[in-house]
Protein backbone atom coordinates (compact mmCIF):
# COMPACT_ATOMS: atom_id res chain seq x y z
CA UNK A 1 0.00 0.00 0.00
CA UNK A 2 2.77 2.19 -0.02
CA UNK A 3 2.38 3.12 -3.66
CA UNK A 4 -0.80 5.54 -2.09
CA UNK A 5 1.62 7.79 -0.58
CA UNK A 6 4.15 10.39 -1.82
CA UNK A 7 7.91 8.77 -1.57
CA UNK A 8 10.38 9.98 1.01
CA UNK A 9 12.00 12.81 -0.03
CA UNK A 10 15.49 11.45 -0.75
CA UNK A 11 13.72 8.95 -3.09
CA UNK A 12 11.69 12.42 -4.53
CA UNK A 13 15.37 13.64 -5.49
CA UNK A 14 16.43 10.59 -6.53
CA UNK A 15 13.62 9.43 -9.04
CA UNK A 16 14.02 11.60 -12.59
CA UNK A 17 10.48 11.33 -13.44
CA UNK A 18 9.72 13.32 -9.93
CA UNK A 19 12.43 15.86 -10.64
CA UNK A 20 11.00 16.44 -14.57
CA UNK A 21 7.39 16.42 -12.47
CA UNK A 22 8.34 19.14 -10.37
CA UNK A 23 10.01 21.19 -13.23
CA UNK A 24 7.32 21.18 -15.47
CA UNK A 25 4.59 22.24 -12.93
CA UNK A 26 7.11 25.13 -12.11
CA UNK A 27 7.45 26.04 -15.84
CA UNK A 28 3.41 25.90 -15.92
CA UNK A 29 2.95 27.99 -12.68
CA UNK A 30 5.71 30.65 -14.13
CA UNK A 31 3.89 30.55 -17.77
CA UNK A 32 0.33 31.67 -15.83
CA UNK A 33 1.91 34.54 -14.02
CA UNK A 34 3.19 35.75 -17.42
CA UNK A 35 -0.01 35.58 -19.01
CA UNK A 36 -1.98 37.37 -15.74
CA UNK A 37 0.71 39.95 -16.00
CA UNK A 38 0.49 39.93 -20.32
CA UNK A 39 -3.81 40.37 -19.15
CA UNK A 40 -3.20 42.97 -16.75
CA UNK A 41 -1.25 45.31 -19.43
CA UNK A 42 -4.17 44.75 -22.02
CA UNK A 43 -6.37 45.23 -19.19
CA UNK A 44 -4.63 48.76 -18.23
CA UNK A 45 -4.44 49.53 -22.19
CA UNK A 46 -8.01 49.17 -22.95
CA UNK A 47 -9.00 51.01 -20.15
CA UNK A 48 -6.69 54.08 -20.75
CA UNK A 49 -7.74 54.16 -24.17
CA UNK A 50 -11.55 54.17 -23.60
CA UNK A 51 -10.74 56.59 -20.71
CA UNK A 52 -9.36 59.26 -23.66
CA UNK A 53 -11.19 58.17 -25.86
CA UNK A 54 -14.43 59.01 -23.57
CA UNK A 55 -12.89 62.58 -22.90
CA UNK A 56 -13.19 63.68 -26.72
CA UNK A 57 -16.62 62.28 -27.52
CA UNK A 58 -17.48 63.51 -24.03
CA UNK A 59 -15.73 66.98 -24.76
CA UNK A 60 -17.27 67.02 -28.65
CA UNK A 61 -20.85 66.51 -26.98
CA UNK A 62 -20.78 68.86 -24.46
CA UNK A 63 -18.89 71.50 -26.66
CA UNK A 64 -22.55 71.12 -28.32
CA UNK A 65 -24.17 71.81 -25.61
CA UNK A 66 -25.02 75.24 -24.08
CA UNK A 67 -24.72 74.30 -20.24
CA UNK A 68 -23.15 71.59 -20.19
CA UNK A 69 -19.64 71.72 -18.58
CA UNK A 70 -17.03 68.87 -19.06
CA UNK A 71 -15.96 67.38 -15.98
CA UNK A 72 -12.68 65.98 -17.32
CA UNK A 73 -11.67 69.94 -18.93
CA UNK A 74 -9.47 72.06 -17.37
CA UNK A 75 -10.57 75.02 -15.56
CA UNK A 76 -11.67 77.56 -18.76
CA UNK A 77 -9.89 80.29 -19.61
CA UNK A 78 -11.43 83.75 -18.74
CA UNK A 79 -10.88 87.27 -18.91
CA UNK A 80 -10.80 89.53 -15.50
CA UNK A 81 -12.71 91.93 -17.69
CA UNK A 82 -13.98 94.69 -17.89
CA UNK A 83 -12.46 94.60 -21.47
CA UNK A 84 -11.13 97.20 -23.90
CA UNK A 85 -11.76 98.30 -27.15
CA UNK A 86 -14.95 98.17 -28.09
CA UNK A 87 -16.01 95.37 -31.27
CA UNK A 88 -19.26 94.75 -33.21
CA UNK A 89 -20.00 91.00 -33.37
CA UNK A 90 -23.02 89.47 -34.83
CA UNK A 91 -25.24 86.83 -32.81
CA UNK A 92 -26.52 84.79 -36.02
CA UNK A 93 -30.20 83.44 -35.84
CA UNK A 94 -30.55 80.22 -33.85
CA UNK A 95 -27.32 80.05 -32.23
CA UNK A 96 -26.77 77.62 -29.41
CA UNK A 97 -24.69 78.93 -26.18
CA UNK A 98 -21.52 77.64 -27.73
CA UNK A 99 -21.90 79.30 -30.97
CA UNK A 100 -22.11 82.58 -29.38
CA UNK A 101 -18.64 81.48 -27.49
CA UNK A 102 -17.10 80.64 -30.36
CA UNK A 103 -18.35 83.72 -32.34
CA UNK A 104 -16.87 86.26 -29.38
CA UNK A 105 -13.89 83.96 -28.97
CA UNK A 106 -12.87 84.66 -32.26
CA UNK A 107 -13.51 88.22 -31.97
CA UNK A 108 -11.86 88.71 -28.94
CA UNK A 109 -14.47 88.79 -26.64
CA UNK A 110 -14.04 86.37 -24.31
CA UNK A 111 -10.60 84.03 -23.54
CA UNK A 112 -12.45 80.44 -23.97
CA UNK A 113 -16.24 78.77 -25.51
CA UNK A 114 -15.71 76.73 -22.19
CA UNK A 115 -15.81 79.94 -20.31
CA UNK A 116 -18.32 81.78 -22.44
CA UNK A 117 -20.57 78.26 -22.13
CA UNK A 118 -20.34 78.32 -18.26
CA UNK A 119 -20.80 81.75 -17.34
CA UNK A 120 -24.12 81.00 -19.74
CA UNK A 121 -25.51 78.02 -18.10
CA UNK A 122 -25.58 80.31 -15.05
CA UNK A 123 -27.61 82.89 -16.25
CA UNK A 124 -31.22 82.01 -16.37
CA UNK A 125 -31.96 84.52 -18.92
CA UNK A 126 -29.32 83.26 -21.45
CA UNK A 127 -31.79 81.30 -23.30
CA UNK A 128 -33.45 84.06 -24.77
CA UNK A 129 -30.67 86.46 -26.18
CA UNK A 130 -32.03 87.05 -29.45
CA UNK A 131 -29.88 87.41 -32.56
CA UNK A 132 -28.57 90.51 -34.07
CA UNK A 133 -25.39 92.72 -33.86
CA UNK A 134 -23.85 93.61 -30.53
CA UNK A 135 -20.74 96.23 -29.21
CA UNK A 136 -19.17 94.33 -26.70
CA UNK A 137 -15.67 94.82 -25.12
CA UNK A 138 -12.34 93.09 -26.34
CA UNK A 139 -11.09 90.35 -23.52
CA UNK A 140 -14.31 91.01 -21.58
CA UNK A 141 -15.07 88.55 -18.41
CA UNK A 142 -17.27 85.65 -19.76
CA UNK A 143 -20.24 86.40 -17.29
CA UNK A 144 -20.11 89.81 -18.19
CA UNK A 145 -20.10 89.10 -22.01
CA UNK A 146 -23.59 86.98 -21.36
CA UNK A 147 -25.02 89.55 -19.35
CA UNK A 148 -24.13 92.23 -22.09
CA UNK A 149 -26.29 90.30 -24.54
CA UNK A 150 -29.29 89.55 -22.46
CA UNK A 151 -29.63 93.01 -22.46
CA UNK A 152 -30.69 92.55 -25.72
CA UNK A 153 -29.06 96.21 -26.69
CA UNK A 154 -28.46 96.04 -30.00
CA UNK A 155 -27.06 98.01 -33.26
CA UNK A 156 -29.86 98.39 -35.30
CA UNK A 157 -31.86 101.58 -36.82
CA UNK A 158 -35.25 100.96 -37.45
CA UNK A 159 -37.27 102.48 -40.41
CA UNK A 160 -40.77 103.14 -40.79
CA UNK A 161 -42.36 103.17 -44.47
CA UNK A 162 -45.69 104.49 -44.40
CA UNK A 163 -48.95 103.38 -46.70
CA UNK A 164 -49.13 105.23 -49.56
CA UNK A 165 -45.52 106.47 -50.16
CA UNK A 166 -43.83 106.53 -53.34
CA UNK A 167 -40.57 104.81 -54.54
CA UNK A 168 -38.90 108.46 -53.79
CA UNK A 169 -40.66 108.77 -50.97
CA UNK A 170 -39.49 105.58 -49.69
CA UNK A 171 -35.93 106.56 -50.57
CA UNK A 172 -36.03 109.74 -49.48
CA UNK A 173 -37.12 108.30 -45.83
CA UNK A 174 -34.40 105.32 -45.51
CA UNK A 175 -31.66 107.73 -46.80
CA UNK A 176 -32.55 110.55 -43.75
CA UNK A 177 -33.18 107.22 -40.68
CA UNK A 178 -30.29 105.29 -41.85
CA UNK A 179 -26.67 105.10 -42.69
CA UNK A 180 -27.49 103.88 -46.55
CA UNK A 181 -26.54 106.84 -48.81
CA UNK A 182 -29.34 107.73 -51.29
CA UNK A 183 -27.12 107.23 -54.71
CA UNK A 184 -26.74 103.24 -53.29
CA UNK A 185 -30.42 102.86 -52.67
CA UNK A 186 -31.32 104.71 -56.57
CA UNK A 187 -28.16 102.33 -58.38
CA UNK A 188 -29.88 99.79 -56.56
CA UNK A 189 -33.48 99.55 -58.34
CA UNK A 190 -31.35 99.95 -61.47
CA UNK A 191 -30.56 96.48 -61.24
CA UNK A 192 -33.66 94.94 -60.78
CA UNK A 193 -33.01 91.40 -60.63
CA UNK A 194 -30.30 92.04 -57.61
CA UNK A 195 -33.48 92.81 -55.50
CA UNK A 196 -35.84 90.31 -56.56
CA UNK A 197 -37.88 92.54 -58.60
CA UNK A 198 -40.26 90.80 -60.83
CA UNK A 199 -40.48 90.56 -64.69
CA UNK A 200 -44.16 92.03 -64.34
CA UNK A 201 -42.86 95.14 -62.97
CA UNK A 202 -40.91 95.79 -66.00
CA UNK A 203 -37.73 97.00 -63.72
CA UNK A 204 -40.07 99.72 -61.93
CA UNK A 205 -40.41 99.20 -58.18
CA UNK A 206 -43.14 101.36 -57.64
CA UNK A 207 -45.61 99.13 -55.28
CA UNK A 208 -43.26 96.63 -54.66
CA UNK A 209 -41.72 98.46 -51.85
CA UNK A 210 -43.87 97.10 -48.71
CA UNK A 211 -45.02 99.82 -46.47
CA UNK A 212 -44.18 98.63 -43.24
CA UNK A 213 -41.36 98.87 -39.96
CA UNK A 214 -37.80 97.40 -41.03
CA UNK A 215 -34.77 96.61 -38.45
CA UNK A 216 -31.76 97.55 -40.11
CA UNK A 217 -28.46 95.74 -39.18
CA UNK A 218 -25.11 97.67 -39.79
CA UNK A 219 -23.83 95.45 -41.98
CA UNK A 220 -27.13 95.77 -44.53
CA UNK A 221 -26.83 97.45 -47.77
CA UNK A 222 -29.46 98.93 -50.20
CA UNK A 223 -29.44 95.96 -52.11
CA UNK A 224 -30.28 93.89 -48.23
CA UNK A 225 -33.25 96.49 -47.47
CA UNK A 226 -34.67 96.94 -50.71
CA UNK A 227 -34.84 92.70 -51.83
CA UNK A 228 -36.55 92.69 -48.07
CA UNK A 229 -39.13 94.99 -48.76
CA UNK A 230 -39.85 93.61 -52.36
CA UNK A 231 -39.93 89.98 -50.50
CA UNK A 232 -42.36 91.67 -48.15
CA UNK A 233 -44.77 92.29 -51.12
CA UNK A 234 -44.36 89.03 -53.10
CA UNK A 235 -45.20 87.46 -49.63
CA UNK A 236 -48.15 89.58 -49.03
CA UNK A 237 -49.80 88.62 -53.00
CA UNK A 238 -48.86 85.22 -52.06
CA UNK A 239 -50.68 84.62 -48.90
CA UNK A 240 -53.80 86.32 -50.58
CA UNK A 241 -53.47 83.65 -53.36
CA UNK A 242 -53.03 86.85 -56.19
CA UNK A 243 -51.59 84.39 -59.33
CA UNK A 244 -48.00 85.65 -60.57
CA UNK A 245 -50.04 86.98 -63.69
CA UNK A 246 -51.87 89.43 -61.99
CA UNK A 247 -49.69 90.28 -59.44
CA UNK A 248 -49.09 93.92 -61.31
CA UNK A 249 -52.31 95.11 -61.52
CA UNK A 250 -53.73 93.88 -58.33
CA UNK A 251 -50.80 96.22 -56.92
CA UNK A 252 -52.12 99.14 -59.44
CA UNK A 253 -55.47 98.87 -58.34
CA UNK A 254 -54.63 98.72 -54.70
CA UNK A 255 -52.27 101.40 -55.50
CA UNK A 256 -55.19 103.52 -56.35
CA UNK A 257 -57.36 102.45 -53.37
CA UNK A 258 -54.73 103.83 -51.36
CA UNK A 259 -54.15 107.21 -52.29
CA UNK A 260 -58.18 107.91 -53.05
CA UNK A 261 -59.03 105.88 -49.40
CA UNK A 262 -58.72 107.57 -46.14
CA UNK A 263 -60.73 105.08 -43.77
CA UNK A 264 -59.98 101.40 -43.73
CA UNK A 265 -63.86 100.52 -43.92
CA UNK A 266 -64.00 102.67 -47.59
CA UNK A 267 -61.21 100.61 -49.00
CA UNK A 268 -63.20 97.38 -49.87
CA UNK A 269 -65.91 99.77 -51.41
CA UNK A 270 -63.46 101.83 -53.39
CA UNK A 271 -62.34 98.74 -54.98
CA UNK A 272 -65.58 97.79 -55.95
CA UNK A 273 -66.70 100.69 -57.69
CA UNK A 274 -63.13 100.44 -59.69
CA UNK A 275 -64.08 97.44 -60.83
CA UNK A 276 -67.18 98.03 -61.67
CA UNK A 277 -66.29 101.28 -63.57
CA UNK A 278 -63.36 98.82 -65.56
CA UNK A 279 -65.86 96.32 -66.54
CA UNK A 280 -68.12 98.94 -67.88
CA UNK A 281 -65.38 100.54 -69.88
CA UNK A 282 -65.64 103.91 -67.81
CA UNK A 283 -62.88 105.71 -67.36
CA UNK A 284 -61.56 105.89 -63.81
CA UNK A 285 -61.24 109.43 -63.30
CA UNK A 286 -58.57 109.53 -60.43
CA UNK A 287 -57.07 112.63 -59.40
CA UNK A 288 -54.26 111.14 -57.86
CA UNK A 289 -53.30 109.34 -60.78
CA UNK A 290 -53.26 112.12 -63.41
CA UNK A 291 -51.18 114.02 -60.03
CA UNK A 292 -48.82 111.35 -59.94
CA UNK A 293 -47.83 111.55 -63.79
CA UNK A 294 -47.13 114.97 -63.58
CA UNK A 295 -45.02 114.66 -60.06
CA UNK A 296 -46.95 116.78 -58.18
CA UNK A 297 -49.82 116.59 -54.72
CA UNK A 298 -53.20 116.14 -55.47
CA UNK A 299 -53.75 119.59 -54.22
CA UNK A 300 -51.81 121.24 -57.39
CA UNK A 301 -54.34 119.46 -59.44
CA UNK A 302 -56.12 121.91 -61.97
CA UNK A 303 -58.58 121.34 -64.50
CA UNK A 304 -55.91 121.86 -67.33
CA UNK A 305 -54.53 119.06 -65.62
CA UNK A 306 -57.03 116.78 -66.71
CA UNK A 307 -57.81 117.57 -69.46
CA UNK A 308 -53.80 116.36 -71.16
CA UNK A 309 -53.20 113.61 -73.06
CA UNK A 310 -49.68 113.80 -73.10
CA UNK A 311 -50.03 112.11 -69.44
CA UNK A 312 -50.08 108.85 -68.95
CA UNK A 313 -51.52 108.45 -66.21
CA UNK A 314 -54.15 110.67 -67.04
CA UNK A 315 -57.15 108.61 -66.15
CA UNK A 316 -59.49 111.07 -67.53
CA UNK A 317 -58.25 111.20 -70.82
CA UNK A 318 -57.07 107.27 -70.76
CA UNK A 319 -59.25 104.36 -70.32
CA UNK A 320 -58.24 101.60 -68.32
CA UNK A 321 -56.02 101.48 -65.52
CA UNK A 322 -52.78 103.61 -65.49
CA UNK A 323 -49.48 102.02 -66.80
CA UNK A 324 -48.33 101.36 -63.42
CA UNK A 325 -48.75 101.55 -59.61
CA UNK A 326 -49.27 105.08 -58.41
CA UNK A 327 -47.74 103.88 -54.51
CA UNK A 328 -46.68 101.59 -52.71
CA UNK A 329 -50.13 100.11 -51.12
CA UNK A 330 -50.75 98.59 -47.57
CA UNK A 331 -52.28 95.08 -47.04
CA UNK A 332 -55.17 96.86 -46.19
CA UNK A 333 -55.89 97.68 -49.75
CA UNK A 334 -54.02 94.79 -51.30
CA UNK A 335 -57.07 92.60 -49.68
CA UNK A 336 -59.35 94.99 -50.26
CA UNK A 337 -58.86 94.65 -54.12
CA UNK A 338 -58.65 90.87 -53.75
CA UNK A 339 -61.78 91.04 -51.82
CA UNK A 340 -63.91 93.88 -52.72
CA UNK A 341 -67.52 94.56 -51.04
CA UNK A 342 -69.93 93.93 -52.90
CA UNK A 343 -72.22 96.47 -54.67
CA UNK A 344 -73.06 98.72 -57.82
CA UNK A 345 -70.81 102.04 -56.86
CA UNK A 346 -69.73 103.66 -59.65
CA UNK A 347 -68.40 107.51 -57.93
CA UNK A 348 -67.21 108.41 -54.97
CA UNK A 349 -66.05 112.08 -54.01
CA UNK A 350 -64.75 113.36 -50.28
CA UNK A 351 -67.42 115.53 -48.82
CA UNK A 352 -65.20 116.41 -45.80
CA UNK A 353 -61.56 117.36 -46.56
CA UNK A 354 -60.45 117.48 -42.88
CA UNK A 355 -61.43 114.09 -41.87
CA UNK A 356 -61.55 112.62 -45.17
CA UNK A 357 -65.00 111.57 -45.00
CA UNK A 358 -66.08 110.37 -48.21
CA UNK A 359 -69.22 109.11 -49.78
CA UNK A 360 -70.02 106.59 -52.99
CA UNK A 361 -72.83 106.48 -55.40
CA UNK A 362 -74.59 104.48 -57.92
CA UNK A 363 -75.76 106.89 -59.75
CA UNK A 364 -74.57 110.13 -61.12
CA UNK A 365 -77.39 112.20 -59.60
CA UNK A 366 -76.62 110.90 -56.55
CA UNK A 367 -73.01 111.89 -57.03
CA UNK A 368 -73.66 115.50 -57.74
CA UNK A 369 -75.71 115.71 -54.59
CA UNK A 370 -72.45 114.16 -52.83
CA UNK A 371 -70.58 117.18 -55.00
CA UNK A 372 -72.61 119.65 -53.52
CA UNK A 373 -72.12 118.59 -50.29
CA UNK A 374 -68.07 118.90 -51.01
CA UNK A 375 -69.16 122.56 -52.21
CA UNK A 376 -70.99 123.69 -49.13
CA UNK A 377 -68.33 122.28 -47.00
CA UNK A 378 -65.41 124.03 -48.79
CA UNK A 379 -67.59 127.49 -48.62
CA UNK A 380 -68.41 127.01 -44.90
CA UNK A 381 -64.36 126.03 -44.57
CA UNK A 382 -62.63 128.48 -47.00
């Protein structure tokens, strides 16, 4: 039974087949701590790699995202402020947090996006800086650069057109509120196509400049403000479903409506009785059209006036509508003249010249009744 039990150890020493035993399990035990230690350094590897690896992605991402600060970064850069010289920059529509870092990094604004991005994650009111153009500081402190365009103080000039105003009108008034010289904004309409101007205008703007309140940027241009305004108009036709076709003389005929209108309620009427006089081949008779030919206010009008050929727009001596927009008309009477009231009007005459008041008629008795009225007013008035 003795075969059960490990030999003494001198016969361990002695037998070769023990000693080549022993060696071998020795060899096997050293090869295993090689391969732990070969596991370990892949181990270590892998794990520094994903660890870097996770910083960019992680640092890409959040670079994305306004308020959302990088735990692995570095403390970000930042300006003591107050800042320097002052710089223009320009906040471009739907910019997140770090596009406005990167925008005033670049201009010298602020020292880091990281600090730009942190200073607005802390400001509640950082999500609604609107876009625009801005005079901040150079190497301005990052919270104060956020706080600077919450503010929402921008560089812009704002222009007014009102209803009714002609091209020169128009020009005349963006010329005196802005920075854009008056030669730019005339060379301008000389190249129709750089402002979107229609082939139905036949290169004249005249009621294609939309009456209406414009922000002007400092880095627009009379080509910028003019293409706006002429966008303004196509957009207007469009949303009253006005075909390309007749997108001209719905603008003369609401052209007309607004210079011979002075309530909102007469427009609708006023563009009836146009009609009406148009489909029975009467001629319009418009004072302000036969004024506008001869470049001068309806209150130079005389009856020589009226009574020349040589003009144009001479509606009583031309049938038909003039050859082109008198103004530049308001929605107001753009709808009205896609949607005019219905009825059998074929005059109309102002029977109070201080408020404008003005009556319509079917018939031409009635009209000289609404004549006389006019009469006695201007006697009781003169």
């Amino acid at each position: 039974m003795t075969d059960l039990f490990d030999p003494p150890i001198a016969q361990q020493a002695a037998s070769p087949s023990r000693s080549r035993s022993a060696a071998s399990r020795r060899a096997a035990a050293k090869r295993r701590r090689r391969r732990r230690q070969r596991s370990a350094f892949v181990l270590v590897l892998v794990l520094a790699i994903v660890g870097v690896g996770g910083y960019f992605v992680f640092d890409r991402v959040s670079d994305g995202l306004s308020g959302f600060t990088n735990p692995f970064a570095d403390e970000a850069e930042d300006y003591p402020g107050p800042g320097g010289d002052a710089v223009t920059v320009e906040i471009p529509e739907g910019a997140t947090g770090a596009d406005m870092g990167a925008v005033l990094q670049e201009a010298g604004v602020v020292a880091s996006i990281q600090a730009f991005t942190d200073a607005f994650s802390e400001n509640p009111a950082a999500a609604g800086i609107q876009p625009g153009t801005y005079e901040l500081r150079l190497e301005m402190k990052a919270s104060d650069a956020v706080s600077r365009l919450v503010s929402g103080e921008k560089i812009e000039t704002t222009v007014t057109i009102p209803e009714g105003f002609t091209v020169a009108q128009v020009l005349d008034r963006v010329a005196s509120v802005t920075t854009i010289p008056l030669d730019e904004l005339e060379a301008a309409l000389e190249s129709p196509k750089s402002v979107g101007l229609p082939a139905v205008a036949d290169g004249n703007a005249e009621g294609w400049l939309f009456p209406k309140t414009y922000t002007v940027q400092p880095k627009d241009d009379a080509t910028t403000l003019l293409s706006a305004m002429i966008a303004q108009t196509k957009s207007e036709l469009e949303s009253l479903g006005v075909a390309k076709g007749d997108w001209q003389e719905t603008l003369i005929k609401a052209s007309l409506v607004e210079r011979e209108a002075k309530y909102a309620p007469d427009r609708p009427t006023m563009a009836r009785a146009i009609e009406n006089r148009l489909e029975r081949g009467q001629r319009l008779e418009i004072d302000a059209a036969v004024a506008y030919g001869l470049g001068i206010s309806g209150t130079e009008l005389t009856r020589d006036h009226t009574r020349d050929p040589s003009n144009p727009y001479n509606t009583y001596q031309h049938a038909g509508l003039p050859p082109g927009p008198i103004a530049n008309p308001g929605a107001a009477s753009v709808e009205a003249v896609v949607n005019p009231a219905d009825g059998d009007w074929l005059f109309w005459t102002a029977v109070n010249l201080d408020t404008g008041e003005t009556k319509f008629a079917e018939t031409y008795d009635e009209h000289l009744r609404n004549v006389d009225e006019l009469r006695a007013w201007q006697e009781a008035n003169s």
